[in-house]
PDB file of N, CA and C in Angstrom:
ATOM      1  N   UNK A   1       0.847  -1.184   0.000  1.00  0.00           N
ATOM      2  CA  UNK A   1       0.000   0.000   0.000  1.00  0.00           C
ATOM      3  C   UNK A   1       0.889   1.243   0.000  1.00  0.00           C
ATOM      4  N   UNK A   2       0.595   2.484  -0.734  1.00  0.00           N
ATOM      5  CA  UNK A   2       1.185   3.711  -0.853  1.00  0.00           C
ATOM      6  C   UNK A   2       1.446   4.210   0.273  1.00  0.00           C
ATOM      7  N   UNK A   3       2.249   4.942   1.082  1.00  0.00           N
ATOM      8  CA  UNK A   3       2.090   5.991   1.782  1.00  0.00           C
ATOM      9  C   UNK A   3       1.593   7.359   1.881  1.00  0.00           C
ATOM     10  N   UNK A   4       1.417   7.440   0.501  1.00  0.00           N
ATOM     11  CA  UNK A   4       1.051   8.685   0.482  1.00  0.00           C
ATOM     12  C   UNK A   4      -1.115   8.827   0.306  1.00  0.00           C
ATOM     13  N   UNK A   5      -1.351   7.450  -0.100  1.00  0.00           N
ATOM     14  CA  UNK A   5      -2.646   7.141   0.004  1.00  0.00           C
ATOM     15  C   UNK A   5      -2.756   7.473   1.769  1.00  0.00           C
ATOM     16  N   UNK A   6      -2.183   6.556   2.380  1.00  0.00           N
ATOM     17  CA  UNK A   6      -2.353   6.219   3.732  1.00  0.00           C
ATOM     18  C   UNK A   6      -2.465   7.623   4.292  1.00  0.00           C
ATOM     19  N   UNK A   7      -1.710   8.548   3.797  1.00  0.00           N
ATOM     20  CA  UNK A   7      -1.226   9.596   4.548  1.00  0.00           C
ATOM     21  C   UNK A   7      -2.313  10.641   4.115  1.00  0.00           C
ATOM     22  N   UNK A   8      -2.869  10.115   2.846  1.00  0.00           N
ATOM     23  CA  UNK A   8      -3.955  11.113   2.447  1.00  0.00           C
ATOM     24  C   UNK A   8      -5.526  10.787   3.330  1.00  0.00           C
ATOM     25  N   UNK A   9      -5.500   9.744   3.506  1.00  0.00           N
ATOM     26  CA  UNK A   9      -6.632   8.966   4.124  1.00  0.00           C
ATOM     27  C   UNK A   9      -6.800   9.386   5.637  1.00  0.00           C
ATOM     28  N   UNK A  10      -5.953   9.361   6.491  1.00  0.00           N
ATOM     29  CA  UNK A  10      -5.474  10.054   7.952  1.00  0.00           C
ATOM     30  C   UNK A  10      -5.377  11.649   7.690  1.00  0.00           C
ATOM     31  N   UNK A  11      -4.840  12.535   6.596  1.00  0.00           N
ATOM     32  CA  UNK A  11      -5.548  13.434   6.384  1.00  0.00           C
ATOM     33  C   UNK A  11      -6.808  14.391   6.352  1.00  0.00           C
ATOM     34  N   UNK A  12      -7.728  13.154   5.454  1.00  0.00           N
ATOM     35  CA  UNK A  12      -9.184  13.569   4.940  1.00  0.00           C
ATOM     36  C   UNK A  12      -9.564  13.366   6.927  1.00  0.00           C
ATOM     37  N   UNK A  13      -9.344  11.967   7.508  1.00  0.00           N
ATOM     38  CA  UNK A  13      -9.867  11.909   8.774  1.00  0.00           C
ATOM     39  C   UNK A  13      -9.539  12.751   9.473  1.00  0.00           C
ATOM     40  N   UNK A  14      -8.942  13.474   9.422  1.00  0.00           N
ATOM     41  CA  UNK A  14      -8.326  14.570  11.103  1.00  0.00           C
ATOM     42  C   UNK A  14      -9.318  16.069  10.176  1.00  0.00           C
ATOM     43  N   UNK A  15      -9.466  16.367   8.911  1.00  0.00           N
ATOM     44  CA  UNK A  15     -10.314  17.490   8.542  1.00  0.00           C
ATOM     45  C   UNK A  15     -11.528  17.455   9.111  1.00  0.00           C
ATOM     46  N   UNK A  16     -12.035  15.881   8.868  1.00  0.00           N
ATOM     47  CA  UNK A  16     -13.905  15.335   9.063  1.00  0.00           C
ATOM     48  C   UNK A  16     -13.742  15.522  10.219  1.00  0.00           C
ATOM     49  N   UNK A  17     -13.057  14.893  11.040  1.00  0.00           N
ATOM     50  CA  UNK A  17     -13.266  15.876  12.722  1.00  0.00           C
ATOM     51  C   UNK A  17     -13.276  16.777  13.361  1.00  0.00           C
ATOM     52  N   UNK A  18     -12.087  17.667  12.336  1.00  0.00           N
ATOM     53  CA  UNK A  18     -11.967  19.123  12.961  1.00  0.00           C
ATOM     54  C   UNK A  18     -13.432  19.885  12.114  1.00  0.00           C
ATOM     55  N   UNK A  19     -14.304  19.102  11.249  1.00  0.00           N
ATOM     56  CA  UNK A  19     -15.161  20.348  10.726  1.00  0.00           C
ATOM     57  C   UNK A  19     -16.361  19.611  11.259  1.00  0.00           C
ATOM     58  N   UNK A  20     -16.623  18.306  11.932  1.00  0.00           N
ATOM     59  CA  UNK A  20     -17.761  17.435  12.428  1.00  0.00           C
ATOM     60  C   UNK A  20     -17.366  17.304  13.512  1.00  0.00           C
ATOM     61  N   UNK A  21     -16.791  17.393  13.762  1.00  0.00           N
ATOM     62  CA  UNK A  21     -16.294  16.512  15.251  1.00  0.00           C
ATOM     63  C   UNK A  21     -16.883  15.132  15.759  1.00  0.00           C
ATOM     64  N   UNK A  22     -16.682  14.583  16.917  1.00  0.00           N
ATOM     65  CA  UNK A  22     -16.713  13.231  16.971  1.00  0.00           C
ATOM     66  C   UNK A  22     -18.037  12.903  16.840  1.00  0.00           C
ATOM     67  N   UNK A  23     -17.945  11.639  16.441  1.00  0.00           N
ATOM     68  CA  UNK A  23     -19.591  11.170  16.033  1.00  0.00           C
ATOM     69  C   UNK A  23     -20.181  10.667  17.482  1.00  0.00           C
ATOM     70  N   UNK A  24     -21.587  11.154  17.105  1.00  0.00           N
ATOM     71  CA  UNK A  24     -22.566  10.967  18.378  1.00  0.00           C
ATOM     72  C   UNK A  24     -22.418   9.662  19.009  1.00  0.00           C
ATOM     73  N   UNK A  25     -22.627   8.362  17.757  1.00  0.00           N
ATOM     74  CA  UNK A  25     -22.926   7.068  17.536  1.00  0.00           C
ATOM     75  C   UNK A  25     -22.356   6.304  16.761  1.00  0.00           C
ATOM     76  N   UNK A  26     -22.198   4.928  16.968  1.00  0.00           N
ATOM     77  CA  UNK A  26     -22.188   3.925  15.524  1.00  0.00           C
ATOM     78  C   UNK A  26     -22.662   4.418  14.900  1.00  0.00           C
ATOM     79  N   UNK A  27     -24.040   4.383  15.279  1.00  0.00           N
ATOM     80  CA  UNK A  27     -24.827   4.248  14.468  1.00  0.00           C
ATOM     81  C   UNK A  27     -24.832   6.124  13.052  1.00  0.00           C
ATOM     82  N   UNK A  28     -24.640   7.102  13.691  1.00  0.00           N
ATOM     83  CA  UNK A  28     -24.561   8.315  12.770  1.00  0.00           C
ATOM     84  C   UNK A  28     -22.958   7.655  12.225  1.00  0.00           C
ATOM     85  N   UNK A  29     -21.603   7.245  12.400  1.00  0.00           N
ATOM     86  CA  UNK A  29     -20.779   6.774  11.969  1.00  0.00           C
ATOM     87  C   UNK A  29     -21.122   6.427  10.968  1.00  0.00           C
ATOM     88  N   UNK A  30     -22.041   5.497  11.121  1.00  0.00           N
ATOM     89  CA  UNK A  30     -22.746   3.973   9.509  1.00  0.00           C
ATOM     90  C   UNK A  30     -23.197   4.741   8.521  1.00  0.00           C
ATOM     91  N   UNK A  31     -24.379   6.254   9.139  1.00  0.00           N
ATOM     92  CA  UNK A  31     -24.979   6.413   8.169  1.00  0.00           C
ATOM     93  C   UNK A  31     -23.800   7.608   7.551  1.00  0.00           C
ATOM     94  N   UNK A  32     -22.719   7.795   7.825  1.00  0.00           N
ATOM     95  CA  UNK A  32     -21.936   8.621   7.109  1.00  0.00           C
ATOM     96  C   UNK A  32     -21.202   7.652   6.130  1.00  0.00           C
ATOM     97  N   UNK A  33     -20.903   6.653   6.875  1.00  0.00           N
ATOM     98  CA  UNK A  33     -19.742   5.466   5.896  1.00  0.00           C
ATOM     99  C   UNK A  33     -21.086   5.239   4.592  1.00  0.00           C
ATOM    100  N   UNK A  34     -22.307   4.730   4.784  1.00  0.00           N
ATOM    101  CA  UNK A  34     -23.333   4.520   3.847  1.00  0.00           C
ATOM    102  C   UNK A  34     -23.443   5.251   2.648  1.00  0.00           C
ATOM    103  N   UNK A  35     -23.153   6.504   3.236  1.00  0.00           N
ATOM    104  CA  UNK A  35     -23.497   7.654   2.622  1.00  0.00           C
ATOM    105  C   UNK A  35     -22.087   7.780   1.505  1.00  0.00           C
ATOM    106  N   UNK A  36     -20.737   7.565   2.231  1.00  0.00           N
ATOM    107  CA  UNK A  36     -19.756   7.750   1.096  1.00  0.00           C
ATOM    108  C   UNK A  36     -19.522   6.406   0.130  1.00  0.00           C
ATOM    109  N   UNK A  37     -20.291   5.343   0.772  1.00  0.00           N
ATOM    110  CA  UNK A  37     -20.659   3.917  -0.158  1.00  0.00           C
ATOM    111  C   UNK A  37     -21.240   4.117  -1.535  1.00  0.00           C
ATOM    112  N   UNK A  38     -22.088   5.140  -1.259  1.00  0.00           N
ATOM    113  CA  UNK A  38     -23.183   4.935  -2.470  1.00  0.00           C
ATOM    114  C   UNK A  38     -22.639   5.906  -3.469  1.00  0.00           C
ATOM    115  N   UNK A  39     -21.555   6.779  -2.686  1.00  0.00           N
ATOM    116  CA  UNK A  39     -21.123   7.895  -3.800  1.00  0.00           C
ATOM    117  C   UNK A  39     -19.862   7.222  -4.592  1.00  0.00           C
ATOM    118  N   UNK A  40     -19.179   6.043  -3.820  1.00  0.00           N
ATOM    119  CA  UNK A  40     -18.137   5.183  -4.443  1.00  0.00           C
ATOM    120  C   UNK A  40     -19.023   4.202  -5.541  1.00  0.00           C
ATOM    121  N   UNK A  41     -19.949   3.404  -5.178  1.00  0.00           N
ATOM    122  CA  UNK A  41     -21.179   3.159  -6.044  1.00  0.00           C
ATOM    123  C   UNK A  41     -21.287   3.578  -7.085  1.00  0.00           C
ATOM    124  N   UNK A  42     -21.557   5.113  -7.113  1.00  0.00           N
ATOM    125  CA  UNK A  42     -22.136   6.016  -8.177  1.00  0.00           C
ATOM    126  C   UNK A  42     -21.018   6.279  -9.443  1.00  0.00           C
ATOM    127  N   UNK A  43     -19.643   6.276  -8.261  1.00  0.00           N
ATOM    128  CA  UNK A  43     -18.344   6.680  -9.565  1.00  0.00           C
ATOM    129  C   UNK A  43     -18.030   5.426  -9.911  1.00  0.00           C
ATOM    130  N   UNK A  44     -18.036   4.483  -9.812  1.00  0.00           N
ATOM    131  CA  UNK A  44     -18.050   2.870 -10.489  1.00  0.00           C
ATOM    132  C   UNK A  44     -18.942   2.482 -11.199  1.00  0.00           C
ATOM    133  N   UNK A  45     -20.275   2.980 -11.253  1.00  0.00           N
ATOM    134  CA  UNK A  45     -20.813   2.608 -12.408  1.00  0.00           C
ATOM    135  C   UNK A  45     -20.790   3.700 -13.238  1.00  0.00           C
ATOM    136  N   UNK A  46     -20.073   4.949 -12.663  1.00  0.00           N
ATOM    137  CA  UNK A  46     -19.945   5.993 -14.130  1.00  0.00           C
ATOM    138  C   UNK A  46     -18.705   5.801 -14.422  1.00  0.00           C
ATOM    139  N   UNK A  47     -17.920   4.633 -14.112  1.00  0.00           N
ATOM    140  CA  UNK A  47     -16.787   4.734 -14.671  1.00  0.00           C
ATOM    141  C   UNK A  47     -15.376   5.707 -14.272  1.00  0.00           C
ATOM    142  N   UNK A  48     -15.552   6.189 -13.390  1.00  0.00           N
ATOM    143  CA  UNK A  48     -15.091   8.093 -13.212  1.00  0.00           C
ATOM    144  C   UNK A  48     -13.561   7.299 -12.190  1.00  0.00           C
ATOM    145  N   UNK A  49     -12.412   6.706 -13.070  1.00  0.00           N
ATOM    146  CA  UNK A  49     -11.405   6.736 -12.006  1.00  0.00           C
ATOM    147  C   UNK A  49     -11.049   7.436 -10.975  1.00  0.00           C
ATOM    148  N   UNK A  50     -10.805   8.683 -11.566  1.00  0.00           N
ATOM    149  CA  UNK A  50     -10.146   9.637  -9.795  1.00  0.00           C
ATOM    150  C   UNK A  50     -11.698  10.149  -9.180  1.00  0.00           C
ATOM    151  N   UNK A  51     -12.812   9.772  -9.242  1.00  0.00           N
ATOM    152  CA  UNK A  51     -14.206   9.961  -8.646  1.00  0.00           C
ATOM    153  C   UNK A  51     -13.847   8.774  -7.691  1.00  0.00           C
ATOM    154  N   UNK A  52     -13.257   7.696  -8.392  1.00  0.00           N
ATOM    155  CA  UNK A  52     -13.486   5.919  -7.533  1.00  0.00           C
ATOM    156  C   UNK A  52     -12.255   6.042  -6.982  1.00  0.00           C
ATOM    157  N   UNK A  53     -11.186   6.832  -7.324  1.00  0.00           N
ATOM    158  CA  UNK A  53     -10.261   6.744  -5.784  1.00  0.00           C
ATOM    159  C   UNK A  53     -10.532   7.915  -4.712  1.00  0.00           C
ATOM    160  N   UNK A  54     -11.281   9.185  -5.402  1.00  0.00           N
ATOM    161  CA  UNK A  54     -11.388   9.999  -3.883  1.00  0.00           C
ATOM    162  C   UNK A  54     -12.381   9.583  -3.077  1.00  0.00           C
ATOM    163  N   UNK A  55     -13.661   8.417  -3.651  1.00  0.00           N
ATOM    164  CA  UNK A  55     -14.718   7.995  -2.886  1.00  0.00           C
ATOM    165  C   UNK A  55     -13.868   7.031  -2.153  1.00  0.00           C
ATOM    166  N   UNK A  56     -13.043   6.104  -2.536  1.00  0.00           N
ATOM    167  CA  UNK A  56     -12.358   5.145  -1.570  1.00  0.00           C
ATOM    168  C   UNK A  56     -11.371   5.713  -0.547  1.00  0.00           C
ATOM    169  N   UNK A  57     -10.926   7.220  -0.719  1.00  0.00           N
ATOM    170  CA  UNK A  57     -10.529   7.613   0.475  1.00  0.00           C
ATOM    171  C   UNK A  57     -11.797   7.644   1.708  1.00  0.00           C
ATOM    172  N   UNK A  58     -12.481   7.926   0.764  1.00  0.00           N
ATOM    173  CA  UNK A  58     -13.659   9.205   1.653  1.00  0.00           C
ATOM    174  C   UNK A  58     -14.250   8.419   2.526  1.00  0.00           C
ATOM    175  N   UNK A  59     -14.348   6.563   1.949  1.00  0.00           N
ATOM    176  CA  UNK A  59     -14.863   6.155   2.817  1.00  0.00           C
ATOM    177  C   UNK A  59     -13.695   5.472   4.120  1.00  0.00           C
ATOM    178  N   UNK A  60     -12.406   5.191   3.356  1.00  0.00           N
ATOM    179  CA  UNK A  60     -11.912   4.507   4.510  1.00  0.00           C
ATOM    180  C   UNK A  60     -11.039   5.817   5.332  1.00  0.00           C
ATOM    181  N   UNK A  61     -11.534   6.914   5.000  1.00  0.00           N
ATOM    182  CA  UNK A  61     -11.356   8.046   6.305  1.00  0.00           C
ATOM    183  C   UNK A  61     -12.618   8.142   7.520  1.00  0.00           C
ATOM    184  N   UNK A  62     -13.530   7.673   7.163  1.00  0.00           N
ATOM    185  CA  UNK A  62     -14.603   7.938   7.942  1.00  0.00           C
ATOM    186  C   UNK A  62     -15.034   6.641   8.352  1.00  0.00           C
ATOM    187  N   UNK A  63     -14.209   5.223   7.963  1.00  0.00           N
ATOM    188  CA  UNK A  63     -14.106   3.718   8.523  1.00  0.00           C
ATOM    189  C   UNK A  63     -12.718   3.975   9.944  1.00  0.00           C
ATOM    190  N   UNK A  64     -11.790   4.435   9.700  1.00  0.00           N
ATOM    191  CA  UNK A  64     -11.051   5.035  10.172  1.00  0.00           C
ATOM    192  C   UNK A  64     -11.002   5.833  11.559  1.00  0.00           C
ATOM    193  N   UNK A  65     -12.136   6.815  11.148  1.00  0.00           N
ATOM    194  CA  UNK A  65     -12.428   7.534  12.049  1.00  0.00           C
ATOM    195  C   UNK A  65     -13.213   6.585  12.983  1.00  0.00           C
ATOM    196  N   UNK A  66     -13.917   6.187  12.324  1.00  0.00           N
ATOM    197  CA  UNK A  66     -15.043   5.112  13.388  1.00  0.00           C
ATOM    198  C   UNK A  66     -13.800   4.254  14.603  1.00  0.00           C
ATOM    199  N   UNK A  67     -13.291   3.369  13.702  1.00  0.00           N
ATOM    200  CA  UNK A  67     -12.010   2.512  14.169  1.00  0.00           C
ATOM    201  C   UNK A  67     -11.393   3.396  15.819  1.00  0.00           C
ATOM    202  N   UNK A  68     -10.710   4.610  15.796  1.00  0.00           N
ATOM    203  CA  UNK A  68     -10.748   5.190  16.476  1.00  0.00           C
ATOM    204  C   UNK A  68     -11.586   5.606  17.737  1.00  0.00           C
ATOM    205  N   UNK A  69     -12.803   5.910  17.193  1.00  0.00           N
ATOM    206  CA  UNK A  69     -13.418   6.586  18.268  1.00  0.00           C
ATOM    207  C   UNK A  69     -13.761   5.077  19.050  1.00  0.00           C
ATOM    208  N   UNK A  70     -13.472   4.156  18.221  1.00  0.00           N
ATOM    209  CA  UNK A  70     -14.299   2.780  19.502  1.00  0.00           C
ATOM    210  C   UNK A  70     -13.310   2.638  20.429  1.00  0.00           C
ATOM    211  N   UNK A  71     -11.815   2.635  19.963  1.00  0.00           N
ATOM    212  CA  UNK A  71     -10.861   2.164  20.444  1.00  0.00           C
ATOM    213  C   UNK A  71     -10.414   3.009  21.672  1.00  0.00           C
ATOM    214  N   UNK A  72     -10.699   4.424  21.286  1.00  0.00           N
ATOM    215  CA  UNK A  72     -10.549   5.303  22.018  1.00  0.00           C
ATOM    216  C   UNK A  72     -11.245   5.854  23.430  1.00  0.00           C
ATOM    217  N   UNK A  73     -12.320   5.670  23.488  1.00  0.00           N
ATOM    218  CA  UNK A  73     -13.672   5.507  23.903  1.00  0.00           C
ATOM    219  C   UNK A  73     -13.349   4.935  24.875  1.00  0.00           C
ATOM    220  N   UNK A  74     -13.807   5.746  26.625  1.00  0.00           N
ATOM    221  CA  UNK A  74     -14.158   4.480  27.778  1.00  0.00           C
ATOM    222  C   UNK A  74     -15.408   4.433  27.294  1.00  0.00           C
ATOM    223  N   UNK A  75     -15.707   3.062  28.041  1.00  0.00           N
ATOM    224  CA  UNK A  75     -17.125   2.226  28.031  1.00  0.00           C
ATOM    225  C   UNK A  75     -18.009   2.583  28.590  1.00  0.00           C
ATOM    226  N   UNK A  76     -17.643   3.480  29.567  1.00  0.00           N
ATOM    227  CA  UNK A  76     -18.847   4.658  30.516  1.00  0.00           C
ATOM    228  C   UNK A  76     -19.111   5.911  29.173  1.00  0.00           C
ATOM    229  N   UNK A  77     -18.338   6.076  28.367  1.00  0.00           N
ATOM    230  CA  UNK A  77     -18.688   7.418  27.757  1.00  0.00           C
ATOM    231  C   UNK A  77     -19.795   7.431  26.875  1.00  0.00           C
ATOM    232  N   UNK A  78     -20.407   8.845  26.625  1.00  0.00           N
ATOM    233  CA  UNK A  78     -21.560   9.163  26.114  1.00  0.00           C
ATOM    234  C   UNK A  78     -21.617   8.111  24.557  1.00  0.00           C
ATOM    235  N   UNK A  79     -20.619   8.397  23.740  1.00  0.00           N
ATOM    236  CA  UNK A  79     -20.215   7.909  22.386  1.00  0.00           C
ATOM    237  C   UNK A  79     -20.916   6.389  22.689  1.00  0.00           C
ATOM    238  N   UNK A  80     -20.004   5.202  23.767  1.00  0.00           N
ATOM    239  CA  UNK A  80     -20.502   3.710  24.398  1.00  0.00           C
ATOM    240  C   UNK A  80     -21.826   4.047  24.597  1.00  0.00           C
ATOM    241  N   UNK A  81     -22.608   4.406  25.429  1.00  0.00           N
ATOM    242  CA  UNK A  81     -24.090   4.575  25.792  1.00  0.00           C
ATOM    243  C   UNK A  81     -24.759   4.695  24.536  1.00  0.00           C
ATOM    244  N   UNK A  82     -24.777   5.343  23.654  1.00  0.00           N
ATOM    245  CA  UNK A  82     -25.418   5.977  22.423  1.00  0.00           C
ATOM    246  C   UNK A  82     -25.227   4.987  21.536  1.00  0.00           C
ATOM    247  N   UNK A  83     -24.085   4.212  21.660  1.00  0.00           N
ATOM    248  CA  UNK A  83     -23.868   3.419  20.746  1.00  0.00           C
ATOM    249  C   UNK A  83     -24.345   1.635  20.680  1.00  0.00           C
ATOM    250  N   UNK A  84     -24.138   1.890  22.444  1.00  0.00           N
ATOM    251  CA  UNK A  84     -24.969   0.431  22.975  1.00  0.00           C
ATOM    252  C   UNK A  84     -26.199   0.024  23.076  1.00  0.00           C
ATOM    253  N   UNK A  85     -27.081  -1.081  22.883  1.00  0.00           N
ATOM    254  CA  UNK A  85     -28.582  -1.549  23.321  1.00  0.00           C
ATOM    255  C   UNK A  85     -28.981  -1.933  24.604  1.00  0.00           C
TER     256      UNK A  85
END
């Protein structure tokens, strides 16, 4: 794998936080990852190469981000509660 992908990917993630900040939930997490799914989706069936690599950042910055906030996360915190059944 590139470094400079990697480095672009940990990039896009530290922007989505500083302009969203941390996600409420999994569950708002999913519907953001969903959301950059269908736009990677959209540039694969239009064919659109650099559309289908900035959607594959876009999503594994905001898979990423998720990755993080679980890991990061005590199990008492609001993020765990919101996120648990």
């Amino acid at each position: 794998m590139h470094d400079d992908i990697m480095h672009e990917i940990e990039e896009r993630a530290a922007l989505s936080a500083g302009r969203y900040g941390p996600f409420a939930s999994t569950h708002e997490a999913l519907g953001v990852a969903l959301e950059e799914w269908d736009e990677l989706r959209a540039a694969i069936h239009s064919n659109k190469l650099g559309s289908v690599e900035m959607e594959c950042i876009d999503l594994a910055a905001v898979l990423l981000r998720l990755a993080h906030h679980c890991r990061s996360m005590p199990p008492d915190s609001r993020f765990a509660h919101r996120s648990g059944k």
